[in-house]
N, C-alpha and C. Protein backbone atom coordinates (compact mmCIF):
# COMPACT_ATOMS: atom_id res chain seq x y z
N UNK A 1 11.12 1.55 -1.55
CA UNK A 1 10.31 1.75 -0.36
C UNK A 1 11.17 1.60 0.89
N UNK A 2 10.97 2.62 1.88
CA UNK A 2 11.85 2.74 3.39
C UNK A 2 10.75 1.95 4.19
N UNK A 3 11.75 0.80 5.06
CA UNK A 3 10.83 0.22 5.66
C UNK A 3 11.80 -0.17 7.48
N UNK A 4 10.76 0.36 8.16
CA UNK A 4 11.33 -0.14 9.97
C UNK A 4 10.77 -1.69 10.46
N UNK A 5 11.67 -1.80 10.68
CA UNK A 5 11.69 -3.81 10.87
C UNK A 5 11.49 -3.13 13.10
N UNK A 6 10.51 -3.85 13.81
CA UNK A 6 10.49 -3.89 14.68
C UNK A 6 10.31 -5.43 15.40
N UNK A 7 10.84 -5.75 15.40
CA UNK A 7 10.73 -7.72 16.01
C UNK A 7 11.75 -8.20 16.96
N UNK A 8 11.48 -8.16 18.20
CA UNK A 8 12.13 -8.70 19.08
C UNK A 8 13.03 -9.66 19.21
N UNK A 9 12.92 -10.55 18.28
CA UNK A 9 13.65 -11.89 17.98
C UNK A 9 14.88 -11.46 16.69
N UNK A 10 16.10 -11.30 17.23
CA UNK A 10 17.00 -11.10 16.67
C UNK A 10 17.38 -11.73 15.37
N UNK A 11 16.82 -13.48 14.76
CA UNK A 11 17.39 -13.93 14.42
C UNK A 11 16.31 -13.37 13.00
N UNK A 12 14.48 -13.24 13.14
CA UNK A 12 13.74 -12.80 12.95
C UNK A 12 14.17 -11.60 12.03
N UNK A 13 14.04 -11.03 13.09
CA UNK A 13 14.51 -9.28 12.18
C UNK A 13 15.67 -8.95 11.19
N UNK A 14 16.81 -10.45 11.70
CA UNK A 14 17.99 -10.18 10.63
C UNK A 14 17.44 -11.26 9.33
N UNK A 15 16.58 -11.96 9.09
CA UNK A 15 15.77 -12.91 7.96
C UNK A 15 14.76 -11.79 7.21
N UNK A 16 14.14 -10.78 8.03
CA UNK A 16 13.03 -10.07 7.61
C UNK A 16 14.14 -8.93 6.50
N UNK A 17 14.83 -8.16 7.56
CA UNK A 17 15.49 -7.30 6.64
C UNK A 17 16.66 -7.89 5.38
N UNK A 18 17.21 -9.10 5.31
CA UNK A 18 17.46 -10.05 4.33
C UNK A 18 16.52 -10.14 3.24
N UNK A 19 15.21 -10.38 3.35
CA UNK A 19 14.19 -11.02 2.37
C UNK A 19 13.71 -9.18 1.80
N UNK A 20 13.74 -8.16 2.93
CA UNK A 20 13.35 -6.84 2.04
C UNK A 20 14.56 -6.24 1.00
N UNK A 21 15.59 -6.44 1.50
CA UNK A 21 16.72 -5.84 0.54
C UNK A 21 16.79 -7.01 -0.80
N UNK A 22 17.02 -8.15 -0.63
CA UNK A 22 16.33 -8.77 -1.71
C UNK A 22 15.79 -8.75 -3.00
N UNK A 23 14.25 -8.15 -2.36
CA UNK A 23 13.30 -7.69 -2.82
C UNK A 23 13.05 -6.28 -3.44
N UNK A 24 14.26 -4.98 -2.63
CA UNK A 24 14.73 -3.85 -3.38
C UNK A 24 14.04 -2.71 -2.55
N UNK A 25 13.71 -3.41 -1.14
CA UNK A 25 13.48 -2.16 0.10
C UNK A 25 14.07 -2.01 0.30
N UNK A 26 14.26 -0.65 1.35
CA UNK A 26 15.42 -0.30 2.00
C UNK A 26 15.55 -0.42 3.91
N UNK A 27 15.72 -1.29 4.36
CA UNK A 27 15.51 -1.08 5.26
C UNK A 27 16.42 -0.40 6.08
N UNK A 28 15.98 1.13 6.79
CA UNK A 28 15.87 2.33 7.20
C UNK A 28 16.36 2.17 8.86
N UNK A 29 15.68 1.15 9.23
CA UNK A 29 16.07 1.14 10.75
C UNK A 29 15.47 0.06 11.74
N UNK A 30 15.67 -0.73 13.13
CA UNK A 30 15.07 -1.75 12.77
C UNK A 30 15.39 -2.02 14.56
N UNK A 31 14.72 -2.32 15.18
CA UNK A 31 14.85 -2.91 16.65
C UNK A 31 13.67 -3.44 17.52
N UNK A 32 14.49 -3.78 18.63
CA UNK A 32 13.37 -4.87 19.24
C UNK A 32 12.77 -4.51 20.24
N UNK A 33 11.94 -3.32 20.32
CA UNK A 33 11.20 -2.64 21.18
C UNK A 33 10.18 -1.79 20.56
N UNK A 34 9.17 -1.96 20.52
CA UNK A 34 8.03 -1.42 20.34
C UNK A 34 8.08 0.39 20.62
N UNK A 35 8.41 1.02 21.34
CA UNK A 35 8.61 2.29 21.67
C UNK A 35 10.18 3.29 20.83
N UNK A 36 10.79 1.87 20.96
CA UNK A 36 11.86 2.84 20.29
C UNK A 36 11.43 2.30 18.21
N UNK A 37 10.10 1.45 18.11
CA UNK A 37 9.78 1.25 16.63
C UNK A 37 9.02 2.81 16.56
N UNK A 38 7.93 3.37 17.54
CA UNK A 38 7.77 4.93 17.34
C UNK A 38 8.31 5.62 17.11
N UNK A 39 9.55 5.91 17.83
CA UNK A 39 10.62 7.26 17.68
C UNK A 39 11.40 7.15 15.93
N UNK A 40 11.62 5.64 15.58
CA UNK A 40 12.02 5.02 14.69
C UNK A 40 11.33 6.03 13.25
N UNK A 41 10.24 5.61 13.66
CA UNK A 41 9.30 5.90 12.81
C UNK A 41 9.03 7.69 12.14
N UNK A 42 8.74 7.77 13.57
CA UNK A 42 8.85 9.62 13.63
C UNK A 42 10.21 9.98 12.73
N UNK A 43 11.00 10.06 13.51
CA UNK A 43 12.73 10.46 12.91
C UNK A 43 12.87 9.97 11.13
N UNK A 44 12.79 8.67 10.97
CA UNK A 44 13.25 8.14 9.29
C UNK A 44 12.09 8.18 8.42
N UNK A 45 10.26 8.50 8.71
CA UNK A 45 9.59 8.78 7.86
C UNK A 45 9.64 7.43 6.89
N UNK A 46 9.49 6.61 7.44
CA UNK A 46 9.40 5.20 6.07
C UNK A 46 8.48 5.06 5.75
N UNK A 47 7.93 4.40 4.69
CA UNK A 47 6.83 4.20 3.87
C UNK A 47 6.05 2.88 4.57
N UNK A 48 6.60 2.16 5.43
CA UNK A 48 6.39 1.24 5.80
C UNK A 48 6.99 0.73 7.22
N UNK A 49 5.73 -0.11 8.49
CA UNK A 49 6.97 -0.47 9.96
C UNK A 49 6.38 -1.60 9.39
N UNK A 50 7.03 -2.45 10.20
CA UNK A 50 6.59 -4.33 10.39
C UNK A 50 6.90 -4.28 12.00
N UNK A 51 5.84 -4.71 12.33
CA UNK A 51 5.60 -4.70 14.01
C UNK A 51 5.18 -6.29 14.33
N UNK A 52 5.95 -6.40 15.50
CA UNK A 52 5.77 -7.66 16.41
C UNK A 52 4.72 -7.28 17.34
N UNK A 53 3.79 -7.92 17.97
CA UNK A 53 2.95 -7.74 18.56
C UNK A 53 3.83 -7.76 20.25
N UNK A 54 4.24 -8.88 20.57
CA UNK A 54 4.93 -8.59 21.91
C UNK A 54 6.34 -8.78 21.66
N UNK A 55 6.28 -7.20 22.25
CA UNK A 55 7.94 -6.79 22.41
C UNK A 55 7.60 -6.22 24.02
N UNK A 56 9.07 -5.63 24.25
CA UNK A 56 9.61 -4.74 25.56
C UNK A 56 8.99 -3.44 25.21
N UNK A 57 8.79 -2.62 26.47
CA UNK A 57 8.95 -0.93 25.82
C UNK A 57 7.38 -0.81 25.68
N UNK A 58 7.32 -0.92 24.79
CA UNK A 58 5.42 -0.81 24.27
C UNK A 58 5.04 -1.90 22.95
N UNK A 59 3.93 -2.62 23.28
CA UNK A 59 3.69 -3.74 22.61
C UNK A 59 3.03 -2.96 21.02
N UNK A 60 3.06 -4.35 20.15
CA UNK A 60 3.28 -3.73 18.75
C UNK A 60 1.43 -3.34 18.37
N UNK A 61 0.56 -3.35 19.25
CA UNK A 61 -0.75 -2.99 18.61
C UNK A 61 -0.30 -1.43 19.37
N UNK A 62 -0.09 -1.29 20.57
CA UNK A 62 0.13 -0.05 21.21
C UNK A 62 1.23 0.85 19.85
N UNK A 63 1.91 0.81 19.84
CA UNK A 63 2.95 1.03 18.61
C UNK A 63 2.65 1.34 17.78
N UNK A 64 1.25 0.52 17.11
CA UNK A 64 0.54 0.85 15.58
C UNK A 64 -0.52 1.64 15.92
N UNK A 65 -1.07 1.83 16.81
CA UNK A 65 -2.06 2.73 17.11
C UNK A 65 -1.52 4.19 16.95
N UNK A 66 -0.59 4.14 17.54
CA UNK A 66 0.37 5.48 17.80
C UNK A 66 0.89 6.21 16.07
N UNK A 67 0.98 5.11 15.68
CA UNK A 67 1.73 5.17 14.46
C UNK A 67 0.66 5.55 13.11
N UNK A 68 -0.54 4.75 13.64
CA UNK A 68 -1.45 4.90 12.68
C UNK A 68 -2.24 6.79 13.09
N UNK A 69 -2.22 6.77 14.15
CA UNK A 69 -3.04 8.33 14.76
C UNK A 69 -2.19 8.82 14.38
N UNK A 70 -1.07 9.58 13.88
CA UNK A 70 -0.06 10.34 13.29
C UNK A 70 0.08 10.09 11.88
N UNK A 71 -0.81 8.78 11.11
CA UNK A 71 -0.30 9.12 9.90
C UNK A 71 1.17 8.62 9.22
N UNK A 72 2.19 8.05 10.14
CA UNK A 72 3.31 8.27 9.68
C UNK A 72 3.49 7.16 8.31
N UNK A 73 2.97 6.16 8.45
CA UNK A 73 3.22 5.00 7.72
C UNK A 73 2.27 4.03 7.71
N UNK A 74 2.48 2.92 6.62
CA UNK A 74 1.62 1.79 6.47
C UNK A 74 2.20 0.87 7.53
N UNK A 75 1.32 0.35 8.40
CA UNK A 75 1.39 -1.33 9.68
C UNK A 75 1.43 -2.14 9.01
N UNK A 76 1.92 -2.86 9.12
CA UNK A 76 2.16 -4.69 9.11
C UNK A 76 2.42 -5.36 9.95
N UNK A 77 1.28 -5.69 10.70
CA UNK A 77 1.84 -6.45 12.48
C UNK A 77 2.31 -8.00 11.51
N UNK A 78 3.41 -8.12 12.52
CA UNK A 78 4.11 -9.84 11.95
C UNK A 78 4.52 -10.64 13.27
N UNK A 79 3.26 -11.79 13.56
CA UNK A 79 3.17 -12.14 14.96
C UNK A 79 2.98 -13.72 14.64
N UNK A 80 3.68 -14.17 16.09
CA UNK A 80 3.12 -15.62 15.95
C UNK A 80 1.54 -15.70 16.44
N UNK A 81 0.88 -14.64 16.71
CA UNK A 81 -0.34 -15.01 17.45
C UNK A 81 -1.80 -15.01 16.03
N UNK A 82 -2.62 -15.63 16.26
CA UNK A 82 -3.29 -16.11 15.20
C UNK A 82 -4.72 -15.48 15.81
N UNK A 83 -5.11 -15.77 16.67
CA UNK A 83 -6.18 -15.31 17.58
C UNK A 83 -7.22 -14.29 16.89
N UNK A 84 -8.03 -14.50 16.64
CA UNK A 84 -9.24 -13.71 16.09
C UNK A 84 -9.05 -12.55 16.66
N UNK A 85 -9.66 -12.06 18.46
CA UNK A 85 -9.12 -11.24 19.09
C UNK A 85 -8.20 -10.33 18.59
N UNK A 86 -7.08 -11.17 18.45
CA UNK A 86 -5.29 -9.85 18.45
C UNK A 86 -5.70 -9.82 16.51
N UNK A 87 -6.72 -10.55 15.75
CA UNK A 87 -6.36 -9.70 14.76
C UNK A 87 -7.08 -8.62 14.31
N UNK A 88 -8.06 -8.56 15.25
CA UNK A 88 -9.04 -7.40 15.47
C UNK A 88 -8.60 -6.14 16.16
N UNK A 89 -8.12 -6.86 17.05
CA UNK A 89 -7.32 -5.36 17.30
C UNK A 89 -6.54 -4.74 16.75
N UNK A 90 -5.64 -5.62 15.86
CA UNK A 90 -4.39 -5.09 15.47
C UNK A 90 -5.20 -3.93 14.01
N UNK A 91 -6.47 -4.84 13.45
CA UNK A 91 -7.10 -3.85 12.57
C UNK A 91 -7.74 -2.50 13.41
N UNK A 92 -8.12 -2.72 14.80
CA UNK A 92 -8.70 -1.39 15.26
C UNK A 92 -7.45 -0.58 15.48
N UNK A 93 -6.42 -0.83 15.69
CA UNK A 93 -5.09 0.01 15.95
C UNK A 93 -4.74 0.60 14.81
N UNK A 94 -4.71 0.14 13.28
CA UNK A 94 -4.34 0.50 12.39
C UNK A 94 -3.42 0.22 11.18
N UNK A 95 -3.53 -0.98 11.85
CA UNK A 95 -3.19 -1.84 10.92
C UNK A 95 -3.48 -2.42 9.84
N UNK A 96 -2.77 -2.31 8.63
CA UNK A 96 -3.04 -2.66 7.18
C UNK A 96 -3.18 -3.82 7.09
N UNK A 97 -2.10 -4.67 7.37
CA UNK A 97 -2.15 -6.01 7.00
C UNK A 97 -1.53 -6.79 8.07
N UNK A 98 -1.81 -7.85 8.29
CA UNK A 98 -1.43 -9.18 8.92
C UNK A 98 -0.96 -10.35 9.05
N UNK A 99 0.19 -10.45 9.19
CA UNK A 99 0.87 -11.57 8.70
C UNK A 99 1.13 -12.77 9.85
N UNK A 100 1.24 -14.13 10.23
CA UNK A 100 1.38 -15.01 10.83
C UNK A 100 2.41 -15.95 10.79
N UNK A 101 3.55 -15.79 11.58
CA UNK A 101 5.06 -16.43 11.78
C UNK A 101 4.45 -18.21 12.28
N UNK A 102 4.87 -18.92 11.68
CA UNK A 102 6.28 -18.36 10.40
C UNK A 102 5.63 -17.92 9.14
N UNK A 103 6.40 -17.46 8.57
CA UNK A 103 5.76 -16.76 6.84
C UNK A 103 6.68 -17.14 6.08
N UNK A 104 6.63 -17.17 5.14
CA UNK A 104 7.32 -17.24 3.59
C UNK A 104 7.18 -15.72 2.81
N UNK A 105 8.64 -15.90 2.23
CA UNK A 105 8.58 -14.76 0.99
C UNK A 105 7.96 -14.57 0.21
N UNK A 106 7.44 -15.60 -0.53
CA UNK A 106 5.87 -15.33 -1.01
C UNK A 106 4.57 -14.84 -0.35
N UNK A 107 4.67 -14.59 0.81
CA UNK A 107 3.42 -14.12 1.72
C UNK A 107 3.53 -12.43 2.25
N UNK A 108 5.14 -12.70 2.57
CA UNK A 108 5.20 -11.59 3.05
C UNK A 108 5.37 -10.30 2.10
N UNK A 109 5.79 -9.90 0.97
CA UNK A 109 5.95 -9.38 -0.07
C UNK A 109 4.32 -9.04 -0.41
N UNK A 110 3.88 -10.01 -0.97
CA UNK A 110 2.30 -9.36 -0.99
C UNK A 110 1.31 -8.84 -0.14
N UNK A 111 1.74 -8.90 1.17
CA UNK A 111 0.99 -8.37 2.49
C UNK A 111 1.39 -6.80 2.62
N UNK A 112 2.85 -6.49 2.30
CA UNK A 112 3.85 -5.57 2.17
C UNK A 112 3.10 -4.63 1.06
N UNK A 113 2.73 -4.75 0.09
CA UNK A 113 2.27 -4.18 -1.10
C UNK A 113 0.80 -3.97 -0.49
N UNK A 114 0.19 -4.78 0.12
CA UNK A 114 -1.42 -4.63 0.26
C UNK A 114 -1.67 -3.62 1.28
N UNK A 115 -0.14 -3.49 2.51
CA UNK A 115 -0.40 -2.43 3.42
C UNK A 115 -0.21 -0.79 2.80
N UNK A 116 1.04 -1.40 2.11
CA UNK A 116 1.26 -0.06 1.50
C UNK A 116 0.65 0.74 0.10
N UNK A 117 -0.16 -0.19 -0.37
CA UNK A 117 -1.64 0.63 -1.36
C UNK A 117 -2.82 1.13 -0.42
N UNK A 118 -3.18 0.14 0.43
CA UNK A 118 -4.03 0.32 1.30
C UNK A 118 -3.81 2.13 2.01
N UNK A 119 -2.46 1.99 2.34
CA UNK A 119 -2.08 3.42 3.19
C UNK A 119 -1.90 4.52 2.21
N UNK A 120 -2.00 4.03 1.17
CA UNK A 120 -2.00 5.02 -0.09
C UNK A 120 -3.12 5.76 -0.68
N UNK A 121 -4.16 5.11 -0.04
CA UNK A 121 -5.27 5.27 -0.55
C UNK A 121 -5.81 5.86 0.80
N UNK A 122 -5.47 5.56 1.90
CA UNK A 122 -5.79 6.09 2.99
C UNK A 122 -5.37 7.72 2.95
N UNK A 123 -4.13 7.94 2.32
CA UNK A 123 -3.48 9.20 2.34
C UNK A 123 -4.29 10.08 1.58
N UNK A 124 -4.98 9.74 0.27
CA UNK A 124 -5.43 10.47 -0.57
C UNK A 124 -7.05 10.71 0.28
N UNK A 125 -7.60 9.52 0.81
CA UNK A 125 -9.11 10.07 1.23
C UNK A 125 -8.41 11.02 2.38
N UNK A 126 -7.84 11.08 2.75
CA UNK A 126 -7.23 12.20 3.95
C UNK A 126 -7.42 13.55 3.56
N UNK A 127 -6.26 13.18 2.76
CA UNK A 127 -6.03 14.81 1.82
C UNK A 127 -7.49 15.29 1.29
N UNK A 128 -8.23 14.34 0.55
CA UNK A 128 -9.73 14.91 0.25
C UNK A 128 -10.65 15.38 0.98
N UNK A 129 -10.86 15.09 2.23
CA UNK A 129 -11.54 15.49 2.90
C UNK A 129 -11.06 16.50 3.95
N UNK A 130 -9.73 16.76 3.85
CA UNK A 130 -9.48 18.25 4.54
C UNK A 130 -9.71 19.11 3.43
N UNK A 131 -9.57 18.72 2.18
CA UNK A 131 -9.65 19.44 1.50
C UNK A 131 -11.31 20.03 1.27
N UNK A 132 -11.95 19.00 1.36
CA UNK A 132 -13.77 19.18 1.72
C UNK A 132 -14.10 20.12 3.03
N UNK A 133 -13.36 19.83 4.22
CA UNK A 133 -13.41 20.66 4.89
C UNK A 133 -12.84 21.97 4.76
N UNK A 134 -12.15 22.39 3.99
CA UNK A 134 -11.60 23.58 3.91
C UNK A 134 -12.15 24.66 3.17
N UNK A 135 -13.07 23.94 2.03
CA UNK A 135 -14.16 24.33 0.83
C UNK A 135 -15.44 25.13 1.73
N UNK A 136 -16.03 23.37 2.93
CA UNK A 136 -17.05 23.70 3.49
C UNK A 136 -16.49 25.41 4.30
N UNK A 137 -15.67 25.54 5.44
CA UNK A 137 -15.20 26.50 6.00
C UNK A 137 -14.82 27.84 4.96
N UNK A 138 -14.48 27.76 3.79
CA UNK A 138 -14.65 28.96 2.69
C UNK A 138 -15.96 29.33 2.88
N UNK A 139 -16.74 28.20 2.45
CA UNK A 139 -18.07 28.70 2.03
C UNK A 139 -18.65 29.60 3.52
N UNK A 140 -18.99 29.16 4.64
CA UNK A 140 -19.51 29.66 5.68
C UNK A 140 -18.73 30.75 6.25
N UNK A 141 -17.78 31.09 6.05
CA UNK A 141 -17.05 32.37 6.30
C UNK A 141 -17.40 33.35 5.04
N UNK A 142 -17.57 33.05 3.68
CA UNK A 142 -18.19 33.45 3.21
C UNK A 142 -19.75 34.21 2.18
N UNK A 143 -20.17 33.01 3.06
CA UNK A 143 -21.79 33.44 2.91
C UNK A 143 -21.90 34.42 4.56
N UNK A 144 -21.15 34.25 5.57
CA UNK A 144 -21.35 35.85 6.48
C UNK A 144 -21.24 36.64 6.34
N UNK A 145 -19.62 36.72 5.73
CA UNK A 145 -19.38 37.85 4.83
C UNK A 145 -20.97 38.87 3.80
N UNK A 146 -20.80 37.50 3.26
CA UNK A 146 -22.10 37.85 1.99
C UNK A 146 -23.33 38.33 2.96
N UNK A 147 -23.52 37.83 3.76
CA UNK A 147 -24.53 39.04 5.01
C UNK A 147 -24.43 39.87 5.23
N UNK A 148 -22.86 39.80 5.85
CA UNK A 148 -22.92 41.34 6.24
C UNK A 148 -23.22 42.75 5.37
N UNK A 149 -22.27 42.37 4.39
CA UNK A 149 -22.76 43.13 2.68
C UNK A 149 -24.12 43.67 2.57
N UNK A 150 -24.94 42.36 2.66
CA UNK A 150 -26.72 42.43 2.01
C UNK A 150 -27.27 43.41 3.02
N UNK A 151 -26.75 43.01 4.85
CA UNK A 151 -27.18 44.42 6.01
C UNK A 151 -26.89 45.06 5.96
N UNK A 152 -25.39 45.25 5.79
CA UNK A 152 -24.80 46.78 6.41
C UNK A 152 -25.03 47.87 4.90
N UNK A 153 -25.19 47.19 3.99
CA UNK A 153 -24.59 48.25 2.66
C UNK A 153 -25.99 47.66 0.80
N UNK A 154 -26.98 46.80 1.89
CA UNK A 154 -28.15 46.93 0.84
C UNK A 154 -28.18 46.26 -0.29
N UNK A 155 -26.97 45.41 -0.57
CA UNK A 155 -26.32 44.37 -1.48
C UNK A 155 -27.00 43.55 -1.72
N UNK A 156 -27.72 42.94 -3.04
CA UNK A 156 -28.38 41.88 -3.12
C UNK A 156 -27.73 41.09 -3.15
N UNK A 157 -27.55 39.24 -2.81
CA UNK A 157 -27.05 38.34 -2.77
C UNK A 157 -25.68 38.15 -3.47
N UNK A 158 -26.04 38.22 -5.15
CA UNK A 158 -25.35 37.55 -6.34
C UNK A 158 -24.37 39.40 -5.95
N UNK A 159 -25.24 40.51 -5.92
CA UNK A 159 -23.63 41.63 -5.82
C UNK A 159 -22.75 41.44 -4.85
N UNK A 160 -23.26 41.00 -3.74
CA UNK A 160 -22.64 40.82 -2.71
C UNK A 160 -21.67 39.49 -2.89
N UNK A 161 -21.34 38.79 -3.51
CA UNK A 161 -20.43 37.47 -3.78
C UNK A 161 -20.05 38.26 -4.98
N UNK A 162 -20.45 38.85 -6.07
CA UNK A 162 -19.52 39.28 -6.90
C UNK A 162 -18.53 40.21 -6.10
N UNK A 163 -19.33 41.09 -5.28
CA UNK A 163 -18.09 41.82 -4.82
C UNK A 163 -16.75 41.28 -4.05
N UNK A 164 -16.92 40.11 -3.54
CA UNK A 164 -15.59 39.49 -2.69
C UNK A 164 -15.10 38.61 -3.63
N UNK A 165 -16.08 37.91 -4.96
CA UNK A 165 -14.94 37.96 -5.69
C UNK A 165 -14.25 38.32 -6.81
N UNK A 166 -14.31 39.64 -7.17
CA UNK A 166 -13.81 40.73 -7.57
C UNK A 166 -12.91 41.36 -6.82
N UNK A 167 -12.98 41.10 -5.70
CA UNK A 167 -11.95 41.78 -4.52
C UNK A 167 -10.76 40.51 -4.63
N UNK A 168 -10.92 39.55 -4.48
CA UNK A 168 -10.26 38.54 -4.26
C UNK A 168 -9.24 38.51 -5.16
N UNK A 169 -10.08 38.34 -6.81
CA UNK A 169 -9.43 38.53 -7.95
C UNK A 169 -7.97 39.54 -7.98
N UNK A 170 -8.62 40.83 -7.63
CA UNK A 170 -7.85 42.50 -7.60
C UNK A 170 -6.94 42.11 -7.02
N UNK A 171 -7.01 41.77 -5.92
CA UNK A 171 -5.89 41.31 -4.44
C UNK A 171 -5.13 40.74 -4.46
N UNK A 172 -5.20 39.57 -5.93
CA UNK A 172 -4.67 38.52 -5.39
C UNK A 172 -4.70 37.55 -4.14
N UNK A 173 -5.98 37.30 -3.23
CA UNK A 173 -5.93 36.88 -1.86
C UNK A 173 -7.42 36.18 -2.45
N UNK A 174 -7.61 35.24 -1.42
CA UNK A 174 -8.25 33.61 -1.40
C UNK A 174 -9.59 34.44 -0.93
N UNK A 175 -10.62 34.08 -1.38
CA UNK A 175 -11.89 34.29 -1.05
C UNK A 175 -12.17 34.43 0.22
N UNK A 176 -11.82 33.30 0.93
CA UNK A 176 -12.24 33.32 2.47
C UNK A 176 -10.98 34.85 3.32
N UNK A 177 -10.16 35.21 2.68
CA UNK A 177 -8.96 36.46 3.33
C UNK A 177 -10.23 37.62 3.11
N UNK A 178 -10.83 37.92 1.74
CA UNK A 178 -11.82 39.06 1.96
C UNK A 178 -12.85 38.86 2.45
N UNK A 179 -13.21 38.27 2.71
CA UNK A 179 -14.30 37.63 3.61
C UNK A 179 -14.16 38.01 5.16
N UNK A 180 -12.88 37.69 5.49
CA UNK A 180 -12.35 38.08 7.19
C UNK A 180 -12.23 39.56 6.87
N UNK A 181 -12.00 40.00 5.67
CA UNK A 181 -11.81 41.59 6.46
C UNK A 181 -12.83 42.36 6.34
N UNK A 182 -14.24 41.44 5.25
CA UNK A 182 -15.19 42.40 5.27
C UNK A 182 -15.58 42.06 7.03
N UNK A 183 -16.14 40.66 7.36
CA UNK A 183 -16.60 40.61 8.46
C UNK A 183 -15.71 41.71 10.05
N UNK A 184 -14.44 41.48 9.79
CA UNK A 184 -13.41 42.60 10.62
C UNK A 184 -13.73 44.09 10.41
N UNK A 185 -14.62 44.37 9.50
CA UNK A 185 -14.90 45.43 9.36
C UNK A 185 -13.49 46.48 8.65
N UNK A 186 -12.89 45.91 8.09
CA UNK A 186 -11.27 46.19 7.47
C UNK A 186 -12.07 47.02 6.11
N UNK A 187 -12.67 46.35 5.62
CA UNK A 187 -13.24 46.24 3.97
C UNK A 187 -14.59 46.18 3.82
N UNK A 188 -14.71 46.92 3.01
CA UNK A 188 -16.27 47.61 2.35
C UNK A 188 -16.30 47.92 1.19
N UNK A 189 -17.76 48.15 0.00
CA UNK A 189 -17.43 48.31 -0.85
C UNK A 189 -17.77 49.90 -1.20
């Protein structure tokens, strides 16, 4: 697993990336500014950031918000702050998991695993539901289609869907492609 160490405290970030190589991460890239943990992020694609809540640059809920709206990776804010508040936010920003300095290697390792199943599972309801949306948008591009058919050319329902997909089939091309060219007026039967 590629992981971006972002923690302001020098002595911090060189203990954190110690305890991940260790452990058989890789840590990818790693500094003490919240803004350059974004660009970080963008550029090396890791599976995983660990964010400080206050850094320079842009603070680490600002950071995970950013990070979480793009998708790039699983959060792990790692803060001395305990505060009900900052750990609410840090979950409305996008954050997986939460950890509280000081920590132990026994804590942090399993927080590490819980962000990164968590974001795993996040990835797949993602993928499913564009994929739901993409089904729904077949279908309604092609039940117009299937209108236009039944008006312009007298088609009962079930001929009118056999015919686009029978066309589709022939073509080689995705249901919703004959669909745009019956509605384009391209294609007729």
């Amino acid at each position: 697993m590629r992981v971006v160490v972002a923690e302001d405290e020098a002595i911090i970030r060189l203990d954190l990336k110690e305890i991940l190589e260790e452990e058989g991460y890789e840590v990818v890239g790693e500094t003490g500014r919240g803004d350059e943990a974004v660009g970080l992020v963008r550029e090396l694609s890791p599976d995983l950031v660990i964010l400080d809540i206050k850094m320079p640059g842009l603070d680490g809920l600002s950071a995970a918000r950013e990070i979480a709206a793009e998708r790039q990776a699983a959060v792990l804010i790692l803060t001395a702050f305990s505060q009900r508040d900052l750990i609410e936010q840090a979950r409305d920003a996008g954050a997986l998991a939460y950890l509280v300095k000081p920590f132990q290697k026994s804590e942090l390792i399993p927080a590490l695993e819980v962000a990164l199943g968590r974001f795993k599972e996040l990835q797949a309801l993602h993928k499913e539901n564009q994929s739901l949306e993409e089904q729904l948008e077949t279908r309604k591009i092609v039940d117009r289609a299937k209108g236009k058919l039944m008006d312009e050319h007298k088609l009962n329902e079930n001929d009118a869907f056999n015919f686009i997909q029978k066309t589709a089939m022939k073509t080689r091309l995705k249901m919703i492609d004959v669909a745009h060219q019956i509605l384009d007026g391209s294609l007729a039967p």
